[in-house]
C-alpha atoms as a PDB file:
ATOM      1  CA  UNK A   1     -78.263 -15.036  47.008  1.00  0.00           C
ATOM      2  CA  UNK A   2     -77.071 -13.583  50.281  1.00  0.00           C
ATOM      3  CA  UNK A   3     -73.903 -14.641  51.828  1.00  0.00           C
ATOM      4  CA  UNK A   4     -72.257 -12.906  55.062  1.00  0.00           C
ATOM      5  CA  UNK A   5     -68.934 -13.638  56.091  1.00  0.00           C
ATOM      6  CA  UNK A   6     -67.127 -13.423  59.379  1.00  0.00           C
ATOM      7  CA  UNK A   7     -64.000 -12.685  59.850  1.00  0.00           C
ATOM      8  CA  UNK A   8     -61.790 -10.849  62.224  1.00  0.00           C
ATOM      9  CA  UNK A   9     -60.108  -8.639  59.613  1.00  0.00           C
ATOM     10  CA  UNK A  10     -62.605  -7.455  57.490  1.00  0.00           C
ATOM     11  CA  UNK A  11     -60.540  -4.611  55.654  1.00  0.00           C
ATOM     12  CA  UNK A  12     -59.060  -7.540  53.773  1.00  0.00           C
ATOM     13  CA  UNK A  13     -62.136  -7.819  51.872  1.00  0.00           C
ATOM     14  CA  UNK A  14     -62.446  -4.347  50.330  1.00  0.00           C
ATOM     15  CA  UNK A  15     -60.583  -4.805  47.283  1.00  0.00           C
ATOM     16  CA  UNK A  16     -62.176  -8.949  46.783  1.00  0.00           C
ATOM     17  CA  UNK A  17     -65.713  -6.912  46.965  1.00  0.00           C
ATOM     18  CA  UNK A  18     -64.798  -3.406  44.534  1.00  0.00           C
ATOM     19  CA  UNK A  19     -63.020  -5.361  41.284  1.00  0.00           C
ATOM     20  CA  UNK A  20     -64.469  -7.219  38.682  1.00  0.00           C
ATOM     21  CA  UNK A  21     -66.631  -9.921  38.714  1.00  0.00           C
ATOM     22  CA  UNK A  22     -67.735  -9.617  42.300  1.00  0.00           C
ATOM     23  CA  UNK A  23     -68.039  -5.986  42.060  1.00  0.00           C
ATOM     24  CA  UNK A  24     -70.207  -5.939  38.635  1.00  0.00           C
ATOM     25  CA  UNK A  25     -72.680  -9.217  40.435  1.00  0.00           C
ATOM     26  CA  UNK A  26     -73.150  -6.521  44.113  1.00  0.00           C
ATOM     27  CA  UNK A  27     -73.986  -3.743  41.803  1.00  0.00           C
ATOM     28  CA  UNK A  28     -76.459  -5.509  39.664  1.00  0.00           C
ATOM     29  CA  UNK A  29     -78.296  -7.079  42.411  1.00  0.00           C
ATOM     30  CA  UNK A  30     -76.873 -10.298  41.739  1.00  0.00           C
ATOM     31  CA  UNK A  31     -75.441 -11.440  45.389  1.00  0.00           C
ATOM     32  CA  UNK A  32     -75.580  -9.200  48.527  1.00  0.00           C
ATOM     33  CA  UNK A  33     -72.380 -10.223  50.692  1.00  0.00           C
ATOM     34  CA  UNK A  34     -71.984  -8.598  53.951  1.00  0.00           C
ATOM     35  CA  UNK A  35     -68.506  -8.557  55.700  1.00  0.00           C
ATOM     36  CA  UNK A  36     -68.958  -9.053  59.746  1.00  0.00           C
ATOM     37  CA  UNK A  37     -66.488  -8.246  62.083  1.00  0.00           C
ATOM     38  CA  UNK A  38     -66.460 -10.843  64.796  1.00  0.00           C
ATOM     39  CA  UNK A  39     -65.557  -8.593  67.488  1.00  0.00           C
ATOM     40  CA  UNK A  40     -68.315  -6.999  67.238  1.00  0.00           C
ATOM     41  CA  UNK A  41     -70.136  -9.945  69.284  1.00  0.00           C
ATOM     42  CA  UNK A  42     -67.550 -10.015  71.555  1.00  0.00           C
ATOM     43  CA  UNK A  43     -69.150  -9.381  75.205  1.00  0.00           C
ATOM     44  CA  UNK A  44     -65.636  -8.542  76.774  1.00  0.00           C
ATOM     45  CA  UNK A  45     -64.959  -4.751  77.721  1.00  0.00           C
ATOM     46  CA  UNK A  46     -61.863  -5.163  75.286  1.00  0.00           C
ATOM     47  CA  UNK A  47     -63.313  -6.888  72.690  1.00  0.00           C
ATOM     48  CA  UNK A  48     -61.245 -10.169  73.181  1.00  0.00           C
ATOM     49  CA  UNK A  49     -62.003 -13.230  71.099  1.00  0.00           C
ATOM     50  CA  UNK A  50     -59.447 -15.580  71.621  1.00  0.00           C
ATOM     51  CA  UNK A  51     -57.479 -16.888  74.512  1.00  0.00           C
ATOM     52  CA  UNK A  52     -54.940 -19.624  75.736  1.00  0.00           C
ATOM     53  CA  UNK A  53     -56.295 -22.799  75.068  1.00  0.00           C
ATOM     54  CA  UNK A  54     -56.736 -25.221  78.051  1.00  0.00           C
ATOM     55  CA  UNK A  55     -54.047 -28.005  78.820  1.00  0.00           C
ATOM     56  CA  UNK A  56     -51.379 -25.535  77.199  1.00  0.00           C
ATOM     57  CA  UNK A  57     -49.928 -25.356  73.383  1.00  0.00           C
ATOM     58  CA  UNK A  58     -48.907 -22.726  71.324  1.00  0.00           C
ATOM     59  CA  UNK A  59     -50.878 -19.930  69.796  1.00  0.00           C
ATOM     60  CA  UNK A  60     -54.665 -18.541  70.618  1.00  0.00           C
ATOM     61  CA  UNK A  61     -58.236 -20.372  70.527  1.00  0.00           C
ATOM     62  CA  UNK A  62     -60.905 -18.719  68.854  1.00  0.00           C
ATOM     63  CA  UNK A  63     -63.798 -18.435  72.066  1.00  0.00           C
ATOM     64  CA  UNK A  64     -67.366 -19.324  71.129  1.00  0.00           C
ATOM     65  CA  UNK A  65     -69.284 -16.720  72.767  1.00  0.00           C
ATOM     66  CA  UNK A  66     -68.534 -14.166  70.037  1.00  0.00           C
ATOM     67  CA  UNK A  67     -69.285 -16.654  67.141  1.00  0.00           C
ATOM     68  CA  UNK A  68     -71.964 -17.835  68.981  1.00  0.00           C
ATOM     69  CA  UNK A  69     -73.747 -14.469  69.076  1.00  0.00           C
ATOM     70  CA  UNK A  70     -72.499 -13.673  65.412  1.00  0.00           C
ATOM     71  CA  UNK A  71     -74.404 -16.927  64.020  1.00  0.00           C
ATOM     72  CA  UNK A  72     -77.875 -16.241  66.155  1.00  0.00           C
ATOM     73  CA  UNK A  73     -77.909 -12.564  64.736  1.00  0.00           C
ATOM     74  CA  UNK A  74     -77.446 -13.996  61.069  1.00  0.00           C
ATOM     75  CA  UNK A  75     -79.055 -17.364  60.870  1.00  0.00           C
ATOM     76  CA  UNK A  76     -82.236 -17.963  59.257  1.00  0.00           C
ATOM     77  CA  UNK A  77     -84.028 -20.800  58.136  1.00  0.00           C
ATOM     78  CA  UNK A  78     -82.245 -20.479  54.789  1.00  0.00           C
ATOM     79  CA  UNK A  79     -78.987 -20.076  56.205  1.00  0.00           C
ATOM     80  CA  UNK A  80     -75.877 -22.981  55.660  1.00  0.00           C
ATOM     81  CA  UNK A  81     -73.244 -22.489  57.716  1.00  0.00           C
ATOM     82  CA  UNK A  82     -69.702 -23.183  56.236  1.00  0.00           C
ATOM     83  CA  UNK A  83     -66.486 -23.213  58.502  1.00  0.00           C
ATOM     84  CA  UNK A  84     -63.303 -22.143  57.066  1.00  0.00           C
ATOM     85  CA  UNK A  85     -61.110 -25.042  58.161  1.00  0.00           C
ATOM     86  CA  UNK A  86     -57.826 -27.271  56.622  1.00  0.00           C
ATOM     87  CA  UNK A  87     -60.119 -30.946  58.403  1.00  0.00           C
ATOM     88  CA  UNK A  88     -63.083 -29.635  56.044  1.00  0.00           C
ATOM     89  CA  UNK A  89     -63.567 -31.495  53.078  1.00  0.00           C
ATOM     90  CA  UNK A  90     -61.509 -30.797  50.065  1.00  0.00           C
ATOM     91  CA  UNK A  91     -63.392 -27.892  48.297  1.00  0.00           C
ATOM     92  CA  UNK A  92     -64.468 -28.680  44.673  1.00  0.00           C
ATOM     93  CA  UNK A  93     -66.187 -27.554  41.496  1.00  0.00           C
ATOM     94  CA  UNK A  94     -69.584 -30.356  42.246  1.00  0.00           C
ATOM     95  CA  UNK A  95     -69.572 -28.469  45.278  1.00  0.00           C
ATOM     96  CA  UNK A  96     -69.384 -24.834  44.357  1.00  0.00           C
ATOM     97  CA  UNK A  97     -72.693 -25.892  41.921  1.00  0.00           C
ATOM     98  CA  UNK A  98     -74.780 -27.474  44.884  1.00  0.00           C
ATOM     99  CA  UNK A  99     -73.915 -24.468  46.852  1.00  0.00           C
ATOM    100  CA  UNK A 100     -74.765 -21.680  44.132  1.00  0.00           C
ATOM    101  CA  UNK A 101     -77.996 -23.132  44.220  1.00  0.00           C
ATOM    102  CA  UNK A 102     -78.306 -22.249  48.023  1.00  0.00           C
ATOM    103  CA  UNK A 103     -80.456 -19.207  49.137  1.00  0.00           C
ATOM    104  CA  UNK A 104     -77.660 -17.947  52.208  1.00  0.00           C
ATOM    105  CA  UNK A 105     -74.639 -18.889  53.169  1.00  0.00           C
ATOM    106  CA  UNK A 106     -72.706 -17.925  56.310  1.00  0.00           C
ATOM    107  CA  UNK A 107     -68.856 -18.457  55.792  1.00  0.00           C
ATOM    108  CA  UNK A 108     -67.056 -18.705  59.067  1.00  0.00           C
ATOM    109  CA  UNK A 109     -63.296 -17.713  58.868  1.00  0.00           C
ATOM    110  CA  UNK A 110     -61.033 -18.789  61.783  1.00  0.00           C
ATOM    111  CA  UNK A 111     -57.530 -17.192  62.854  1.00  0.00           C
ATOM    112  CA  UNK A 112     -54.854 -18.251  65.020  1.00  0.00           C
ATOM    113  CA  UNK A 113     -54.341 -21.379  65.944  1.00  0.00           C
ATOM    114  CA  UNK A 114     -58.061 -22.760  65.547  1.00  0.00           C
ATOM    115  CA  UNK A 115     -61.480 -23.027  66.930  1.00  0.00           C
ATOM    116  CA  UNK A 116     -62.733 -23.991  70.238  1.00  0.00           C
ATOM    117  CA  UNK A 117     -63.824 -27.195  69.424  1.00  0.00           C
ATOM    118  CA  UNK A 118     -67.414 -26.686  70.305  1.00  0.00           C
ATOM    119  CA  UNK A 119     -67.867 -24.161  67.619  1.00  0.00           C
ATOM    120  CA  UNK A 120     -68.169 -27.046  65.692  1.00  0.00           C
ATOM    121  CA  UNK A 121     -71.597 -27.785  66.819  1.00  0.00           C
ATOM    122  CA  UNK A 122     -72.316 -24.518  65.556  1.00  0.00           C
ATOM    123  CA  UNK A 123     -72.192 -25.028  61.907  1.00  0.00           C
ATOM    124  CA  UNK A 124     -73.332 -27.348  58.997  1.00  0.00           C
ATOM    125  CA  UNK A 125     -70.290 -28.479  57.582  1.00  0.00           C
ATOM    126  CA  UNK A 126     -66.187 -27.657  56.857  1.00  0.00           C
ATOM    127  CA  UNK A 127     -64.802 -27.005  54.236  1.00  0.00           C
ATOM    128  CA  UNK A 128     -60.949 -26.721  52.869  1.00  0.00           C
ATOM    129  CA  UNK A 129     -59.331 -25.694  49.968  1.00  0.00           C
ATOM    130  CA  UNK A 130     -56.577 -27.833  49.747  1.00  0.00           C
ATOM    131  CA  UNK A 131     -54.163 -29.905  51.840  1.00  0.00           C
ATOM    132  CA  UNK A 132     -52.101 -26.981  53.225  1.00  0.00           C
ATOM    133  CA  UNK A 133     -52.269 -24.601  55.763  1.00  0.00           C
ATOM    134  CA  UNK A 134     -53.127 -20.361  54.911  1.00  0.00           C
ATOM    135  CA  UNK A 135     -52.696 -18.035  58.028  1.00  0.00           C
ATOM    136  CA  UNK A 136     -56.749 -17.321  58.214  1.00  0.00           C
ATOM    137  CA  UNK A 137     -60.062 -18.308  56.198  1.00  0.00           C
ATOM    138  CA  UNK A 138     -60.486 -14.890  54.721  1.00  0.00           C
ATOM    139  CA  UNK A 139     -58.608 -16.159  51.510  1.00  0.00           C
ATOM    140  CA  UNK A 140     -60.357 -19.452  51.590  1.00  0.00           C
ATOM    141  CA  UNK A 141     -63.575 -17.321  51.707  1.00  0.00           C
ATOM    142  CA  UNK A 142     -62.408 -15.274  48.978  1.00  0.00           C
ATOM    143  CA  UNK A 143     -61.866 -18.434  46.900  1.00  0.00           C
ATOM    144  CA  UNK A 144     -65.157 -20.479  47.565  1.00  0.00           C
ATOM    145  CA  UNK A 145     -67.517 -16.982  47.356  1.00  0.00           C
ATOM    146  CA  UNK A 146     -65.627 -16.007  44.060  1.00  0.00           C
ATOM    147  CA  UNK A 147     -66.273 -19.397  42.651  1.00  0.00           C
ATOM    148  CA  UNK A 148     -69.864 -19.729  43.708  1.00  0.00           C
ATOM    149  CA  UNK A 149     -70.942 -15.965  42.337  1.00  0.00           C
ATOM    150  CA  UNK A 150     -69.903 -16.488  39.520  1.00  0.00           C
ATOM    151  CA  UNK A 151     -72.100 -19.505  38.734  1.00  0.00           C
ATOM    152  CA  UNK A 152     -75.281 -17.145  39.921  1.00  0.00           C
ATOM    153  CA  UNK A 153     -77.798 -16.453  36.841  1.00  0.00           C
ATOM    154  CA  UNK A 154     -76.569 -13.760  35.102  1.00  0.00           C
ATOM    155  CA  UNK A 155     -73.208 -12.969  36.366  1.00  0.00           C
ATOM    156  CA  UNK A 156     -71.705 -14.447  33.199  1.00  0.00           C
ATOM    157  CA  UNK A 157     -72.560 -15.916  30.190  1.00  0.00           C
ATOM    158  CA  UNK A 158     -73.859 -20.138  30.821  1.00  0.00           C
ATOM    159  CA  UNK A 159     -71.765 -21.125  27.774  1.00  0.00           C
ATOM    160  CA  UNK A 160     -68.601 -19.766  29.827  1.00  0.00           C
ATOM    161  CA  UNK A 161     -68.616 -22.057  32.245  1.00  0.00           C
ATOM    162  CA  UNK A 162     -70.289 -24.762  31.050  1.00  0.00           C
ATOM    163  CA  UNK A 163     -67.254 -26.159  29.028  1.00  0.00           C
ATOM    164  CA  UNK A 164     -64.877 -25.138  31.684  1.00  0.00           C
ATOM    165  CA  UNK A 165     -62.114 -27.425  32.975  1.00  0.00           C
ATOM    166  CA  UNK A 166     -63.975 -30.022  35.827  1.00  0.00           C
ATOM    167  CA  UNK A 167     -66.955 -30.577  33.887  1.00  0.00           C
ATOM    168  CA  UNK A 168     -67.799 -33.659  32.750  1.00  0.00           C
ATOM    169  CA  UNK A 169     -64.586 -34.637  34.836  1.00  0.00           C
ATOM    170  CA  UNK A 170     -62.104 -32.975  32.104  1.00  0.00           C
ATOM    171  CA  UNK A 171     -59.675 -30.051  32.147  1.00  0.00           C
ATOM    172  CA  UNK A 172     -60.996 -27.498  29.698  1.00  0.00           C
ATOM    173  CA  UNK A 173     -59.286 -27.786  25.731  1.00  0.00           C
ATOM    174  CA  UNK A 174     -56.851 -25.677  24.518  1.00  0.00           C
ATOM    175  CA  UNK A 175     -57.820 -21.938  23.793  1.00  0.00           C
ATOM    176  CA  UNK A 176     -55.650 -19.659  21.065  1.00  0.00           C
ATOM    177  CA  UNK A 177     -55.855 -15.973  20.132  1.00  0.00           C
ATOM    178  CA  UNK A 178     -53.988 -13.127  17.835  1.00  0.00           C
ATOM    179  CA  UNK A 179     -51.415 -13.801  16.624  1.00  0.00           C
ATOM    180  CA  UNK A 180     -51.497 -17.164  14.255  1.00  0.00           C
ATOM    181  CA  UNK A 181     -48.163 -17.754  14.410  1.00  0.00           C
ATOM    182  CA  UNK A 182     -45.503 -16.389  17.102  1.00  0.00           C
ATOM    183  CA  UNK A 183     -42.202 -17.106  17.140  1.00  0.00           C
ATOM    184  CA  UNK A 184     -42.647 -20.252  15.206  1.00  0.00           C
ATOM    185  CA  UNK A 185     -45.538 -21.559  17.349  1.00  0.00           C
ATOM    186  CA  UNK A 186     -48.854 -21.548  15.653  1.00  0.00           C
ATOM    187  CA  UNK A 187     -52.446 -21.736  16.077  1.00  0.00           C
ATOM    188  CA  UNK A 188     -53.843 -25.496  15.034  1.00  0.00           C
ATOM    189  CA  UNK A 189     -55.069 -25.550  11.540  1.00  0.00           C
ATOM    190  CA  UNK A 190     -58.105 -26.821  12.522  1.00  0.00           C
ATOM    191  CA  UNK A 191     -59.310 -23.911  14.704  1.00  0.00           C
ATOM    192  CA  UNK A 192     -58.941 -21.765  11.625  1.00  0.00           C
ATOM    193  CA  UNK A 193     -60.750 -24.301   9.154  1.00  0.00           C
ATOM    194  CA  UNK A 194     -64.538 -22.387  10.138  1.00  0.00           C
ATOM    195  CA  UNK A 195     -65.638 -26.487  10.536  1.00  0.00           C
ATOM    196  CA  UNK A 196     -67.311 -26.103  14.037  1.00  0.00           C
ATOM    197  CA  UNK A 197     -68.150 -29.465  14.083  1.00  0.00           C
ATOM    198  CA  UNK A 198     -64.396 -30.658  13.343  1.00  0.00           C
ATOM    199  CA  UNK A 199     -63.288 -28.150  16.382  1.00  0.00           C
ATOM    200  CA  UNK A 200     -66.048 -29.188  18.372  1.00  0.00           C
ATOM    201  CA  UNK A 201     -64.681 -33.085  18.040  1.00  0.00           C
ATOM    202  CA  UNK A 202     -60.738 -31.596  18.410  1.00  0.00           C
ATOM    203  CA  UNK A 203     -61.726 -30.051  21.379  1.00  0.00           C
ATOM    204  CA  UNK A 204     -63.167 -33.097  22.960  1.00  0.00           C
ATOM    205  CA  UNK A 205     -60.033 -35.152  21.917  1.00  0.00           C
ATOM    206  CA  UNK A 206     -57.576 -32.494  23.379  1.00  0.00           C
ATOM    207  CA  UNK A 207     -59.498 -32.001  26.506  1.00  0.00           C
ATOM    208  CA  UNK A 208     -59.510 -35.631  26.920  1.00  0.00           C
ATOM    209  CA  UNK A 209     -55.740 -35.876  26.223  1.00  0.00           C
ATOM    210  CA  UNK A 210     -54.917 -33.021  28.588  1.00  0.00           C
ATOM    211  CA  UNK A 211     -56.666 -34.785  31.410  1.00  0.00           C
ATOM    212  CA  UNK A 212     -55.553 -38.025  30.688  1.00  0.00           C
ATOM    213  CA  UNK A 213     -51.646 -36.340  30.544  1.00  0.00           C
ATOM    214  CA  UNK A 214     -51.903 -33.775  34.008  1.00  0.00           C
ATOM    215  CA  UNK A 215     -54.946 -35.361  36.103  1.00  0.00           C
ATOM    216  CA  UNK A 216     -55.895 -38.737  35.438  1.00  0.00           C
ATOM    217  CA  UNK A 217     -57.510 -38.882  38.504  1.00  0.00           C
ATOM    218  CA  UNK A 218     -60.183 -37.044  37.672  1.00  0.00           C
ATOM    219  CA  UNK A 219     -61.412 -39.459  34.990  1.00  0.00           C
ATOM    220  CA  UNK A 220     -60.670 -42.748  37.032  1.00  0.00           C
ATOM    221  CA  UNK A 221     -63.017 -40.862  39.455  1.00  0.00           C
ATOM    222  CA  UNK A 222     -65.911 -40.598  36.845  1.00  0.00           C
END
Protein backbone atom coordinates (compact mmCIF):
# COMPACT_ATOMS: atom_id res chain seq x y z
CA UNK A 1 0.00 0.00 0.00
CA UNK A 2 1.08 3.53 -0.79
CA UNK A 3 -0.40 6.43 0.93
CA UNK A 4 0.92 10.21 0.55
CA UNK A 5 -0.21 12.81 2.70
CA UNK A 6 -0.42 16.55 2.36
CA UNK A 7 -0.03 18.75 4.71
CA UNK A 8 1.39 22.15 5.29
CA UNK A 9 3.62 21.18 8.23
CA UNK A 10 5.20 18.19 7.39
CA UNK A 11 7.96 18.15 10.24
CA UNK A 12 5.05 17.07 12.40
CA UNK A 13 5.22 13.77 10.91
CA UNK A 14 8.81 12.73 11.65
CA UNK A 15 8.40 11.19 14.88
CA UNK A 16 4.49 9.41 13.68
CA UNK A 17 6.84 7.85 10.73
CA UNK A 18 10.41 6.76 12.98
CA UNK A 19 8.54 4.83 16.20
CA UNK A 20 7.04 1.66 16.38
CA UNK A 21 4.57 0.18 14.47
CA UNK A 22 4.70 2.57 11.56
CA UNK A 23 8.36 2.63 11.59
CA UNK A 24 8.87 -1.39 11.71
CA UNK A 25 5.73 -1.66 8.53
CA UNK A 26 8.17 1.43 6.18
CA UNK A 27 11.18 -0.61 6.89
CA UNK A 28 9.83 -3.95 5.97
CA UNK A 29 8.25 -2.88 2.86
CA UNK A 30 4.96 -3.02 4.28
CA UNK A 31 3.41 0.64 3.38
CA UNK A 32 5.41 3.42 1.60
CA UNK A 33 3.92 6.85 3.00
CA UNK A 34 5.25 9.95 1.56
CA UNK A 35 4.82 13.32 3.47
CA UNK A 36 4.06 16.35 0.81
CA UNK A 37 4.45 19.74 1.58
CA UNK A 38 1.66 21.69 -0.02
CA UNK A 39 3.60 24.68 -0.69
CA UNK A 40 5.47 23.13 -2.77
CA UNK A 41 2.57 23.47 -5.54
CA UNK A 42 2.08 26.77 -4.67
CA UNK A 43 2.59 28.97 -8.01
CA UNK A 44 2.96 32.30 -5.95
CA UNK A 45 6.58 33.90 -5.77
CA UNK A 46 6.05 33.56 -1.86
CA UNK A 47 4.68 30.41 -1.68
CA UNK A 48 1.19 31.57 -0.37
CA UNK A 49 -1.62 29.08 0.05
CA UNK A 50 -4.24 30.64 1.78
CA UNK A 51 -5.95 33.96 1.74
CA UNK A 52 -9.01 36.05 3.06
CA UNK A 53 -11.97 34.38 2.18
CA UNK A 54 -14.56 36.32 0.06
CA UNK A 55 -17.64 38.11 1.74
CA UNK A 56 -15.33 38.53 4.96
CA UNK A 57 -15.01 36.21 8.30
CA UNK A 58 -12.34 35.38 10.40
CA UNK A 59 -9.26 33.36 9.73
CA UNK A 60 -7.57 32.11 6.19
CA UNK A 61 -9.03 29.85 3.21
CA UNK A 62 -7.01 27.19 2.00
CA UNK A 63 -6.68 28.27 -2.18
CA UNK A 64 -7.15 25.42 -4.64
CA UNK A 65 -4.50 26.02 -7.05
CA UNK A 66 -1.83 24.48 -4.80
CA UNK A 67 -4.01 21.38 -3.90
CA UNK A 68 -5.06 21.29 -7.19
CA UNK A 69 -1.55 20.77 -8.59
CA UNK A 70 -0.60 18.53 -5.47
CA UNK A 71 -3.54 15.95 -6.40
CA UNK A 72 -2.68 15.88 -10.44
CA UNK A 73 1.08 15.12 -9.53
CA UNK A 74 -0.11 12.18 -7.15
CA UNK A 75 -3.28 10.73 -8.50
CA UNK A 76 -3.44 7.57 -10.26
CA UNK A 77 -6.00 5.32 -11.22
CA UNK A 78 -5.60 3.58 -7.86
CA UNK A 79 -5.63 6.60 -5.94
CA UNK A 80 -8.77 7.53 -3.17
CA UNK A 81 -8.70 10.73 -2.13
CA UNK A 82 -9.62 11.39 1.61
CA UNK A 83 -10.14 15.03 3.00
CA UNK A 84 -9.28 15.73 6.48
CA UNK A 85 -12.45 17.50 7.57
CA UNK A 86 -14.87 17.79 11.06
CA UNK A 87 -18.42 17.56 8.03
CA UNK A 88 -16.66 14.13 6.94
CA UNK A 89 -18.23 11.19 8.13
CA UNK A 90 -17.51 9.93 11.55
CA UNK A 91 -14.31 7.77 11.09
CA UNK A 92 -14.71 4.09 12.20
CA UNK A 93 -13.19 0.65 12.60
CA UNK A 94 -15.69 -0.93 9.25
CA UNK A 95 -14.05 1.80 7.64
CA UNK A 96 -10.39 1.57 8.45
CA UNK A 97 -10.93 -2.40 7.04
CA UNK A 98 -12.52 -1.29 3.59
CA UNK A 99 -9.77 1.17 3.32
CA UNK A 100 -6.72 -1.22 4.25
CA UNK A 101 -7.85 -3.10 1.47
CA UNK A 102 -7.23 -0.03 -0.88
CA UNK A 103 -4.09 0.06 -3.17
CA UNK A 104 -3.34 4.28 -2.52
CA UNK A 105 -4.64 6.63 -0.60
CA UNK A 106 -4.11 10.41 -0.72
CA UNK A 107 -4.98 12.04 2.74
CA UNK A 108 -5.65 15.71 2.39
CA UNK A 109 -5.02 17.74 5.65
CA UNK A 110 -6.53 21.27 5.85
CA UNK A 111 -5.37 24.28 8.21
CA UNK A 112 -6.84 27.42 9.18
CA UNK A 113 -10.07 28.10 8.96
CA UNK A 114 -11.04 25.55 6.05
CA UNK A 115 -11.08 24.77 2.44
CA UNK A 116 -12.16 26.70 -0.49
CA UNK A 117 -15.17 25.05 -1.06
CA UNK A 118 -14.38 23.85 -4.51
CA UNK A 119 -11.63 21.68 -3.28
CA UNK A 120 -14.32 19.59 -2.56
CA UNK A 121 -14.80 18.54 -6.06
CA UNK A 122 -11.39 17.48 -5.82
CA UNK A 123 -11.64 14.48 -3.70
CA UNK A 124 -13.61 11.17 -3.11
CA UNK A 125 -14.92 11.55 0.16
CA UNK A 126 -14.45 13.32 4.00
CA UNK A 127 -13.74 12.00 6.63
CA UNK A 128 -13.73 13.03 10.60
CA UNK A 129 -12.65 11.65 13.60
CA UNK A 130 -15.03 12.74 15.92
CA UNK A 131 -17.48 15.55 16.67
CA UNK A 132 -14.88 18.18 17.72
CA UNK A 133 -12.70 20.46 16.25
CA UNK A 134 -8.34 19.78 16.18
CA UNK A 135 -6.31 22.87 14.88
CA UNK A 136 -5.22 20.86 11.45
CA UNK A 137 -5.72 17.25 9.80
CA UNK A 138 -2.18 16.20 10.41
CA UNK A 139 -3.38 14.44 13.71
CA UNK A 140 -6.48 13.15 12.09
CA UNK A 141 -4.06 11.72 9.44
CA UNK A 142 -1.93 10.36 12.01
CA UNK A 143 -4.97 8.57 13.50
CA UNK A 144 -6.72 7.06 10.33
CA UNK A 145 -3.01 5.99 8.63
CA UNK A 146 -1.98 4.43 12.07
CA UNK A 147 -5.17 2.51 12.19
CA UNK A 148 -5.23 1.36 8.62
CA UNK A 149 -1.28 0.08 8.64
CA UNK A 150 -1.69 -1.73 11.06
CA UNK A 151 -4.41 -3.95 9.56
CA UNK A 152 -1.85 -4.45 6.35
CA UNK A 153 -0.68 -8.30 6.02
CA UNK A 154 2.00 -8.74 8.12
CA UNK A 155 2.36 -5.75 10.22
CA UNK A 156 0.99 -7.71 13.18
CA UNK A 157 -0.16 -10.83 14.10
CA UNK A 158 -4.27 -11.53 12.51
CA UNK A 159 -5.22 -13.00 15.91
CA UNK A 160 -4.34 -9.40 17.43
CA UNK A 161 -6.79 -7.68 15.98
CA UNK A 162 -9.22 -9.91 15.15
CA UNK A 163 -10.75 -10.06 18.74
CA UNK A 164 -10.17 -6.44 19.27
CA UNK A 165 -12.81 -4.12 20.74
CA UNK A 166 -15.42 -3.09 17.50
CA UNK A 167 -15.53 -6.41 16.10
CA UNK A 168 -18.42 -8.17 15.92
CA UNK A 169 -19.87 -4.79 17.37
CA UNK A 170 -18.25 -5.48 21.02
CA UNK A 171 -15.59 -3.76 23.12
CA UNK A 172 -12.74 -6.21 23.50
CA UNK A 173 -12.90 -8.58 27.12
CA UNK A 174 -10.95 -7.98 29.90
CA UNK A 175 -7.09 -8.68 29.65
CA UNK A 176 -4.83 -9.46 33.06
CA UNK A 177 -1.09 -9.91 33.55
CA UNK A 178 1.73 -10.45 36.50
CA UNK A 179 0.90 -10.10 39.28
CA UNK A 180 -2.25 -12.50 40.40
CA UNK A 181 -3.17 -10.60 43.05
CA UNK A 182 -2.28 -6.75 43.80
CA UNK A 183 -3.32 -4.98 46.49
CA UNK A 184 -6.25 -7.19 47.08
CA UNK A 185 -7.43 -7.17 43.44
CA UNK A 186 -6.96 -10.40 41.64
CA UNK A 187 -6.83 -12.05 38.42
CA UNK A 188 -10.35 -14.13 37.70
CA UNK A 189 -10.02 -17.70 38.64
CA UNK A 190 -11.06 -18.71 35.53
CA UNK A 191 -8.22 -17.23 33.42
CA UNK A 192 -5.89 -19.32 35.53
CA UNK A 193 -8.04 -22.66 35.32
CA UNK A 194 -5.85 -23.71 31.71
CA UNK A 195 -9.84 -24.47 30.42
CA UNK A 196 -9.56 -22.46 27.09
CA UNK A 197 -12.81 -23.28 26.24
CA UNK A 198 -14.31 -21.96 29.71
CA UNK A 199 -12.16 -18.54 29.03
CA UNK A 200 -13.07 -18.55 25.59
CA UNK A 201 -17.05 -18.52 26.75
CA UNK A 202 -15.98 -15.87 29.87
CA UNK A 203 -14.58 -13.78 27.45
CA UNK A 204 -17.58 -13.63 25.25
CA UNK A 205 -19.85 -13.00 28.35
CA UNK A 206 -17.56 -10.12 29.67
CA UNK A 207 -17.12 -8.55 26.35
CA UNK A 208 -20.75 -8.64 25.97
CA UNK A 209 -21.31 -7.16 29.47
CA UNK A 210 -18.73 -4.42 28.94
CA UNK A 211 -20.53 -3.26 25.84
CA UNK A 212 -23.80 -3.62 27.04
CA UNK A 213 -22.50 -1.39 30.42
CA UNK A 214 -20.19 1.63 28.37
CA UNK A 215 -21.62 1.49 24.62
CA UNK A 216 -24.83 0.02 24.07
CA UNK A 217 -25.05 1.65 21.01
CA UNK A 218 -22.90 -0.30 19.34
CA UNK A 219 -24.97 -3.48 19.73
CA UNK A 220 -28.46 -1.77 19.07
CA UNK A 221 -26.55 -0.84 15.84
CA UNK A 222 -25.80 -4.57 14.92
Amino acid sequence: MKIDILTLFPAMYDGFLNESIIKRARLDKKVDIQIHNIRDYSKDKHKKVDDYGFGGGNGMVLMIQPIYDALKALRTDDSLVIMMSPQGSTYSQKKAYELSKKKHLILLCGHYEGFDERIRNLVDFEISIGDFIVTGGELPSMVITDSIVRLLPGVIEEESHRNESFNNHLLDYPVYTKPVEFKGMKVPDILLSGNHQKIDEWRQKEALKKTQSRRPDLIEGR
